[in-house]
Protein backbone atom coordinates (compact mmCIF):
# COMPACT_ATOMS: atom_id res chain seq x y z
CA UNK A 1 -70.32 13.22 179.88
CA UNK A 2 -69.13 12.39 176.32
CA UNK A 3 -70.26 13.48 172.98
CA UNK A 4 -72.26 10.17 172.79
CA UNK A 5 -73.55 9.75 176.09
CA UNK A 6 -77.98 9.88 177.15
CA UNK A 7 -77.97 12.84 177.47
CA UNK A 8 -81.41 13.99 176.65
CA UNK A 9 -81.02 17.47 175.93
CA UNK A 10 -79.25 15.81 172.46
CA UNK A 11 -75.08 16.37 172.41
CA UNK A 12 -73.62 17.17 175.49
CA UNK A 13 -74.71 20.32 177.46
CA UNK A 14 -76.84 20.72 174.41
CA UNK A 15 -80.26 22.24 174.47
CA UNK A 16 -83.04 21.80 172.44
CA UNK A 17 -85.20 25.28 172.45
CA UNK A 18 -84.01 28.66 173.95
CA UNK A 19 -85.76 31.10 176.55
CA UNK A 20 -89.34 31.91 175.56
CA UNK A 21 -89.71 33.51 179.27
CA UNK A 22 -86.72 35.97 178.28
CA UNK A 23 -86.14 38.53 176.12
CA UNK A 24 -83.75 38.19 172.56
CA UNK A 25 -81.64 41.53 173.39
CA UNK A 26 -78.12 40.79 171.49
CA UNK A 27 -76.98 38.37 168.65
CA UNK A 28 -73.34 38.71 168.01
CA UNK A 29 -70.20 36.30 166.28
CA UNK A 30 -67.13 36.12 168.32
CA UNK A 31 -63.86 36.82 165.35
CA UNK A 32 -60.37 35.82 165.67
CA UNK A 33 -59.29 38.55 167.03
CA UNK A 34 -61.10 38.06 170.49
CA UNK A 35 -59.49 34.84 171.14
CA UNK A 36 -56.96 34.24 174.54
CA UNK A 37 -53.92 31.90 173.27
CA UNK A 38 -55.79 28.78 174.40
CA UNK A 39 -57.53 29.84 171.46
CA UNK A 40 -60.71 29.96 173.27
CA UNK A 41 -62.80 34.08 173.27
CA UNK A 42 -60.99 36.30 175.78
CA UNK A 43 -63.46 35.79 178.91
CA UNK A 44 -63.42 39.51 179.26
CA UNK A 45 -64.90 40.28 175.92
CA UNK A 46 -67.91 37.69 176.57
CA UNK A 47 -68.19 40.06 180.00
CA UNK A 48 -68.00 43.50 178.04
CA UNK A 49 -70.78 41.58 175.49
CA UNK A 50 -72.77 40.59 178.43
CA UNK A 51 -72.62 44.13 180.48
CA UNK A 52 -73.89 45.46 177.08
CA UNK A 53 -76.84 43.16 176.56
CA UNK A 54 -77.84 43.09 180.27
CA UNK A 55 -77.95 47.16 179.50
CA UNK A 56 -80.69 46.73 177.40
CA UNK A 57 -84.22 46.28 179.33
CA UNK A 58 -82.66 48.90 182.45
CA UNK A 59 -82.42 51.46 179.27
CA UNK A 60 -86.18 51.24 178.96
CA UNK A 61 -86.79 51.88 182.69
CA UNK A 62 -84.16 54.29 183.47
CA UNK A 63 -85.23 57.07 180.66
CA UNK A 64 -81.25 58.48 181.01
CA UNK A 65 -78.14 57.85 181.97
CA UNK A 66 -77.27 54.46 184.08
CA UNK A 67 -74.37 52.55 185.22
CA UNK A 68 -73.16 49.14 186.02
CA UNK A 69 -72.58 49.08 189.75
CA UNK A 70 -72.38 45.30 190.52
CA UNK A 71 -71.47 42.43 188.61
CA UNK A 72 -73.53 39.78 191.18
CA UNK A 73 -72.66 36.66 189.66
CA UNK A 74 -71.05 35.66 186.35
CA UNK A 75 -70.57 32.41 185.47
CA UNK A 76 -68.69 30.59 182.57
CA UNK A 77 -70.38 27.59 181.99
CA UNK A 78 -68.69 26.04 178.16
CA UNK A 79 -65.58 27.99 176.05
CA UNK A 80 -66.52 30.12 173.76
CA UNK A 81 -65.38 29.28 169.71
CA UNK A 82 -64.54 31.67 167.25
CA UNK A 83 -67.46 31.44 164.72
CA UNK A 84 -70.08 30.73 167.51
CA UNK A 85 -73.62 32.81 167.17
CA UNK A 86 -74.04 33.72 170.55
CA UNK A 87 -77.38 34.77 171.35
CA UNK A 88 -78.57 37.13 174.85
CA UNK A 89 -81.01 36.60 176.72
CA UNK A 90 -82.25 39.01 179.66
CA UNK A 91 -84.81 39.77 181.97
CA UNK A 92 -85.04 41.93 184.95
CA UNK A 93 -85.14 40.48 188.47
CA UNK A 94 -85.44 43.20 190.53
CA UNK A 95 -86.23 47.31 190.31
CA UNK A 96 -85.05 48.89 193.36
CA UNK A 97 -85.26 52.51 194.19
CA UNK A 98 -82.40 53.61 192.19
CA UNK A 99 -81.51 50.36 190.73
CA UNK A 100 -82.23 47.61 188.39
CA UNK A 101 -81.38 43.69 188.51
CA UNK A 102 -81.13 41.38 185.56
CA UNK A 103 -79.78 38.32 184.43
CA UNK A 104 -78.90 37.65 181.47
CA UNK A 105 -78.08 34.20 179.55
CA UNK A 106 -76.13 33.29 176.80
CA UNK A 107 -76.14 30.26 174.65
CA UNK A 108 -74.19 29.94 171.65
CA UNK A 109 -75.13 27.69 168.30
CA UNK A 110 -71.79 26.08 167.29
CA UNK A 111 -70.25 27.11 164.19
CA UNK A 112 -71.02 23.88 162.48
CA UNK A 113 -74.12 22.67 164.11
CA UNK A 114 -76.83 25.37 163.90
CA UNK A 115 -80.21 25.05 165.28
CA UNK A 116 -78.67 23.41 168.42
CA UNK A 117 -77.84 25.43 171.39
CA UNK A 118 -75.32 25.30 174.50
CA UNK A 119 -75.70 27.42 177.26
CA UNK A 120 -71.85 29.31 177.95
CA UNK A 121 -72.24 31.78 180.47
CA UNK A 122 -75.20 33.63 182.82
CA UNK A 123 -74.59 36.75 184.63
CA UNK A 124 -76.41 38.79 187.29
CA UNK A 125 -75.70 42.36 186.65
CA UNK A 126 -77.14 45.69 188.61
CA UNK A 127 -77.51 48.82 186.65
CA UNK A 128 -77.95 52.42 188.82
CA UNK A 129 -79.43 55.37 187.47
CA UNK A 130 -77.45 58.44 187.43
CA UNK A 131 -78.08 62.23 186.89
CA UNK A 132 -76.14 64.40 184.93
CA UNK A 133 -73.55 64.65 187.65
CA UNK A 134 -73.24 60.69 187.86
CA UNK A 135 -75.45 60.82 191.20
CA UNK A 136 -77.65 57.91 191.54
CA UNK A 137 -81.52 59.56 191.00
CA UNK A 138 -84.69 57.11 191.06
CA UNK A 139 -86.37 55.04 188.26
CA UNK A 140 -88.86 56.71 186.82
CA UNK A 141 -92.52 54.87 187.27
CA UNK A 142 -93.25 52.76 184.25
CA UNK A 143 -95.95 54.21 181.89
């Protein structure tokens, strides 16, 4: 689809409005010094931004320690540009025993056309809680 193309979402791959139904848990501006020599961000520092932000809501359940145990899905949808405001959405999709599910979405506003977003990668990440001695231990009950 080109730049010009019916596309009603506006530009291509363009959206209009961003997540109400998920939570605003990271804002951050890929530098120069993250980029691959395609000149595009390293796709490993989008995942370390993405394990970070998906970290968030599990934080508030797990009262402790946790770690990432699975990374379910991760997908890389558009590149990501030096100068881009990437913004992180999450939400939790499942609380297991000892575990916790979320996905977590990430649209970027282009360095030269702000106020119109892209969506360039979703994840779907599992966070364990661990004891002291990095043993898995259960998630507390929610106030």
């Amino acid at each position: 689809m080109s730049e010009n193309s019916s596309d009603p979402r506006g530009r291509a791959g363009a959206v209009q409005a961003l997540p109400a139904d998920k939570e605003l848990v990271l804002k951050v501006i890929p530098m120069p010094a993250d980029v691959n020599a395609n000149g595009d961000i390293f796709g490993g520092w989008v995942m370390a931004q993405v394990d970070l932000a998906g970290s968030v809501i599990p934080a508030r359940y797990t009262k402790g320690r946790m770690a990432t145990v699975a990374v379910n899905e991760f997908v890389f949808k558009q590149p990501v540009r030096v100068g881009d405001i990437l913004s992180f959405y999450s939400e939790v999709t499942r609380i297991g025993r000892t575990s916790i599910s979320v996905k977590v979405e990430v649209f970027a506003e282009r360095f030269g056309s702000q106020g119109s977003y892209v969506k360039v990668t979703e994840a779907s990440i599992t966070y364990v809680a661990i004891d002291e001695n990095g043993k898995p231990r259960p998630v507390p009950p929610r106030d």
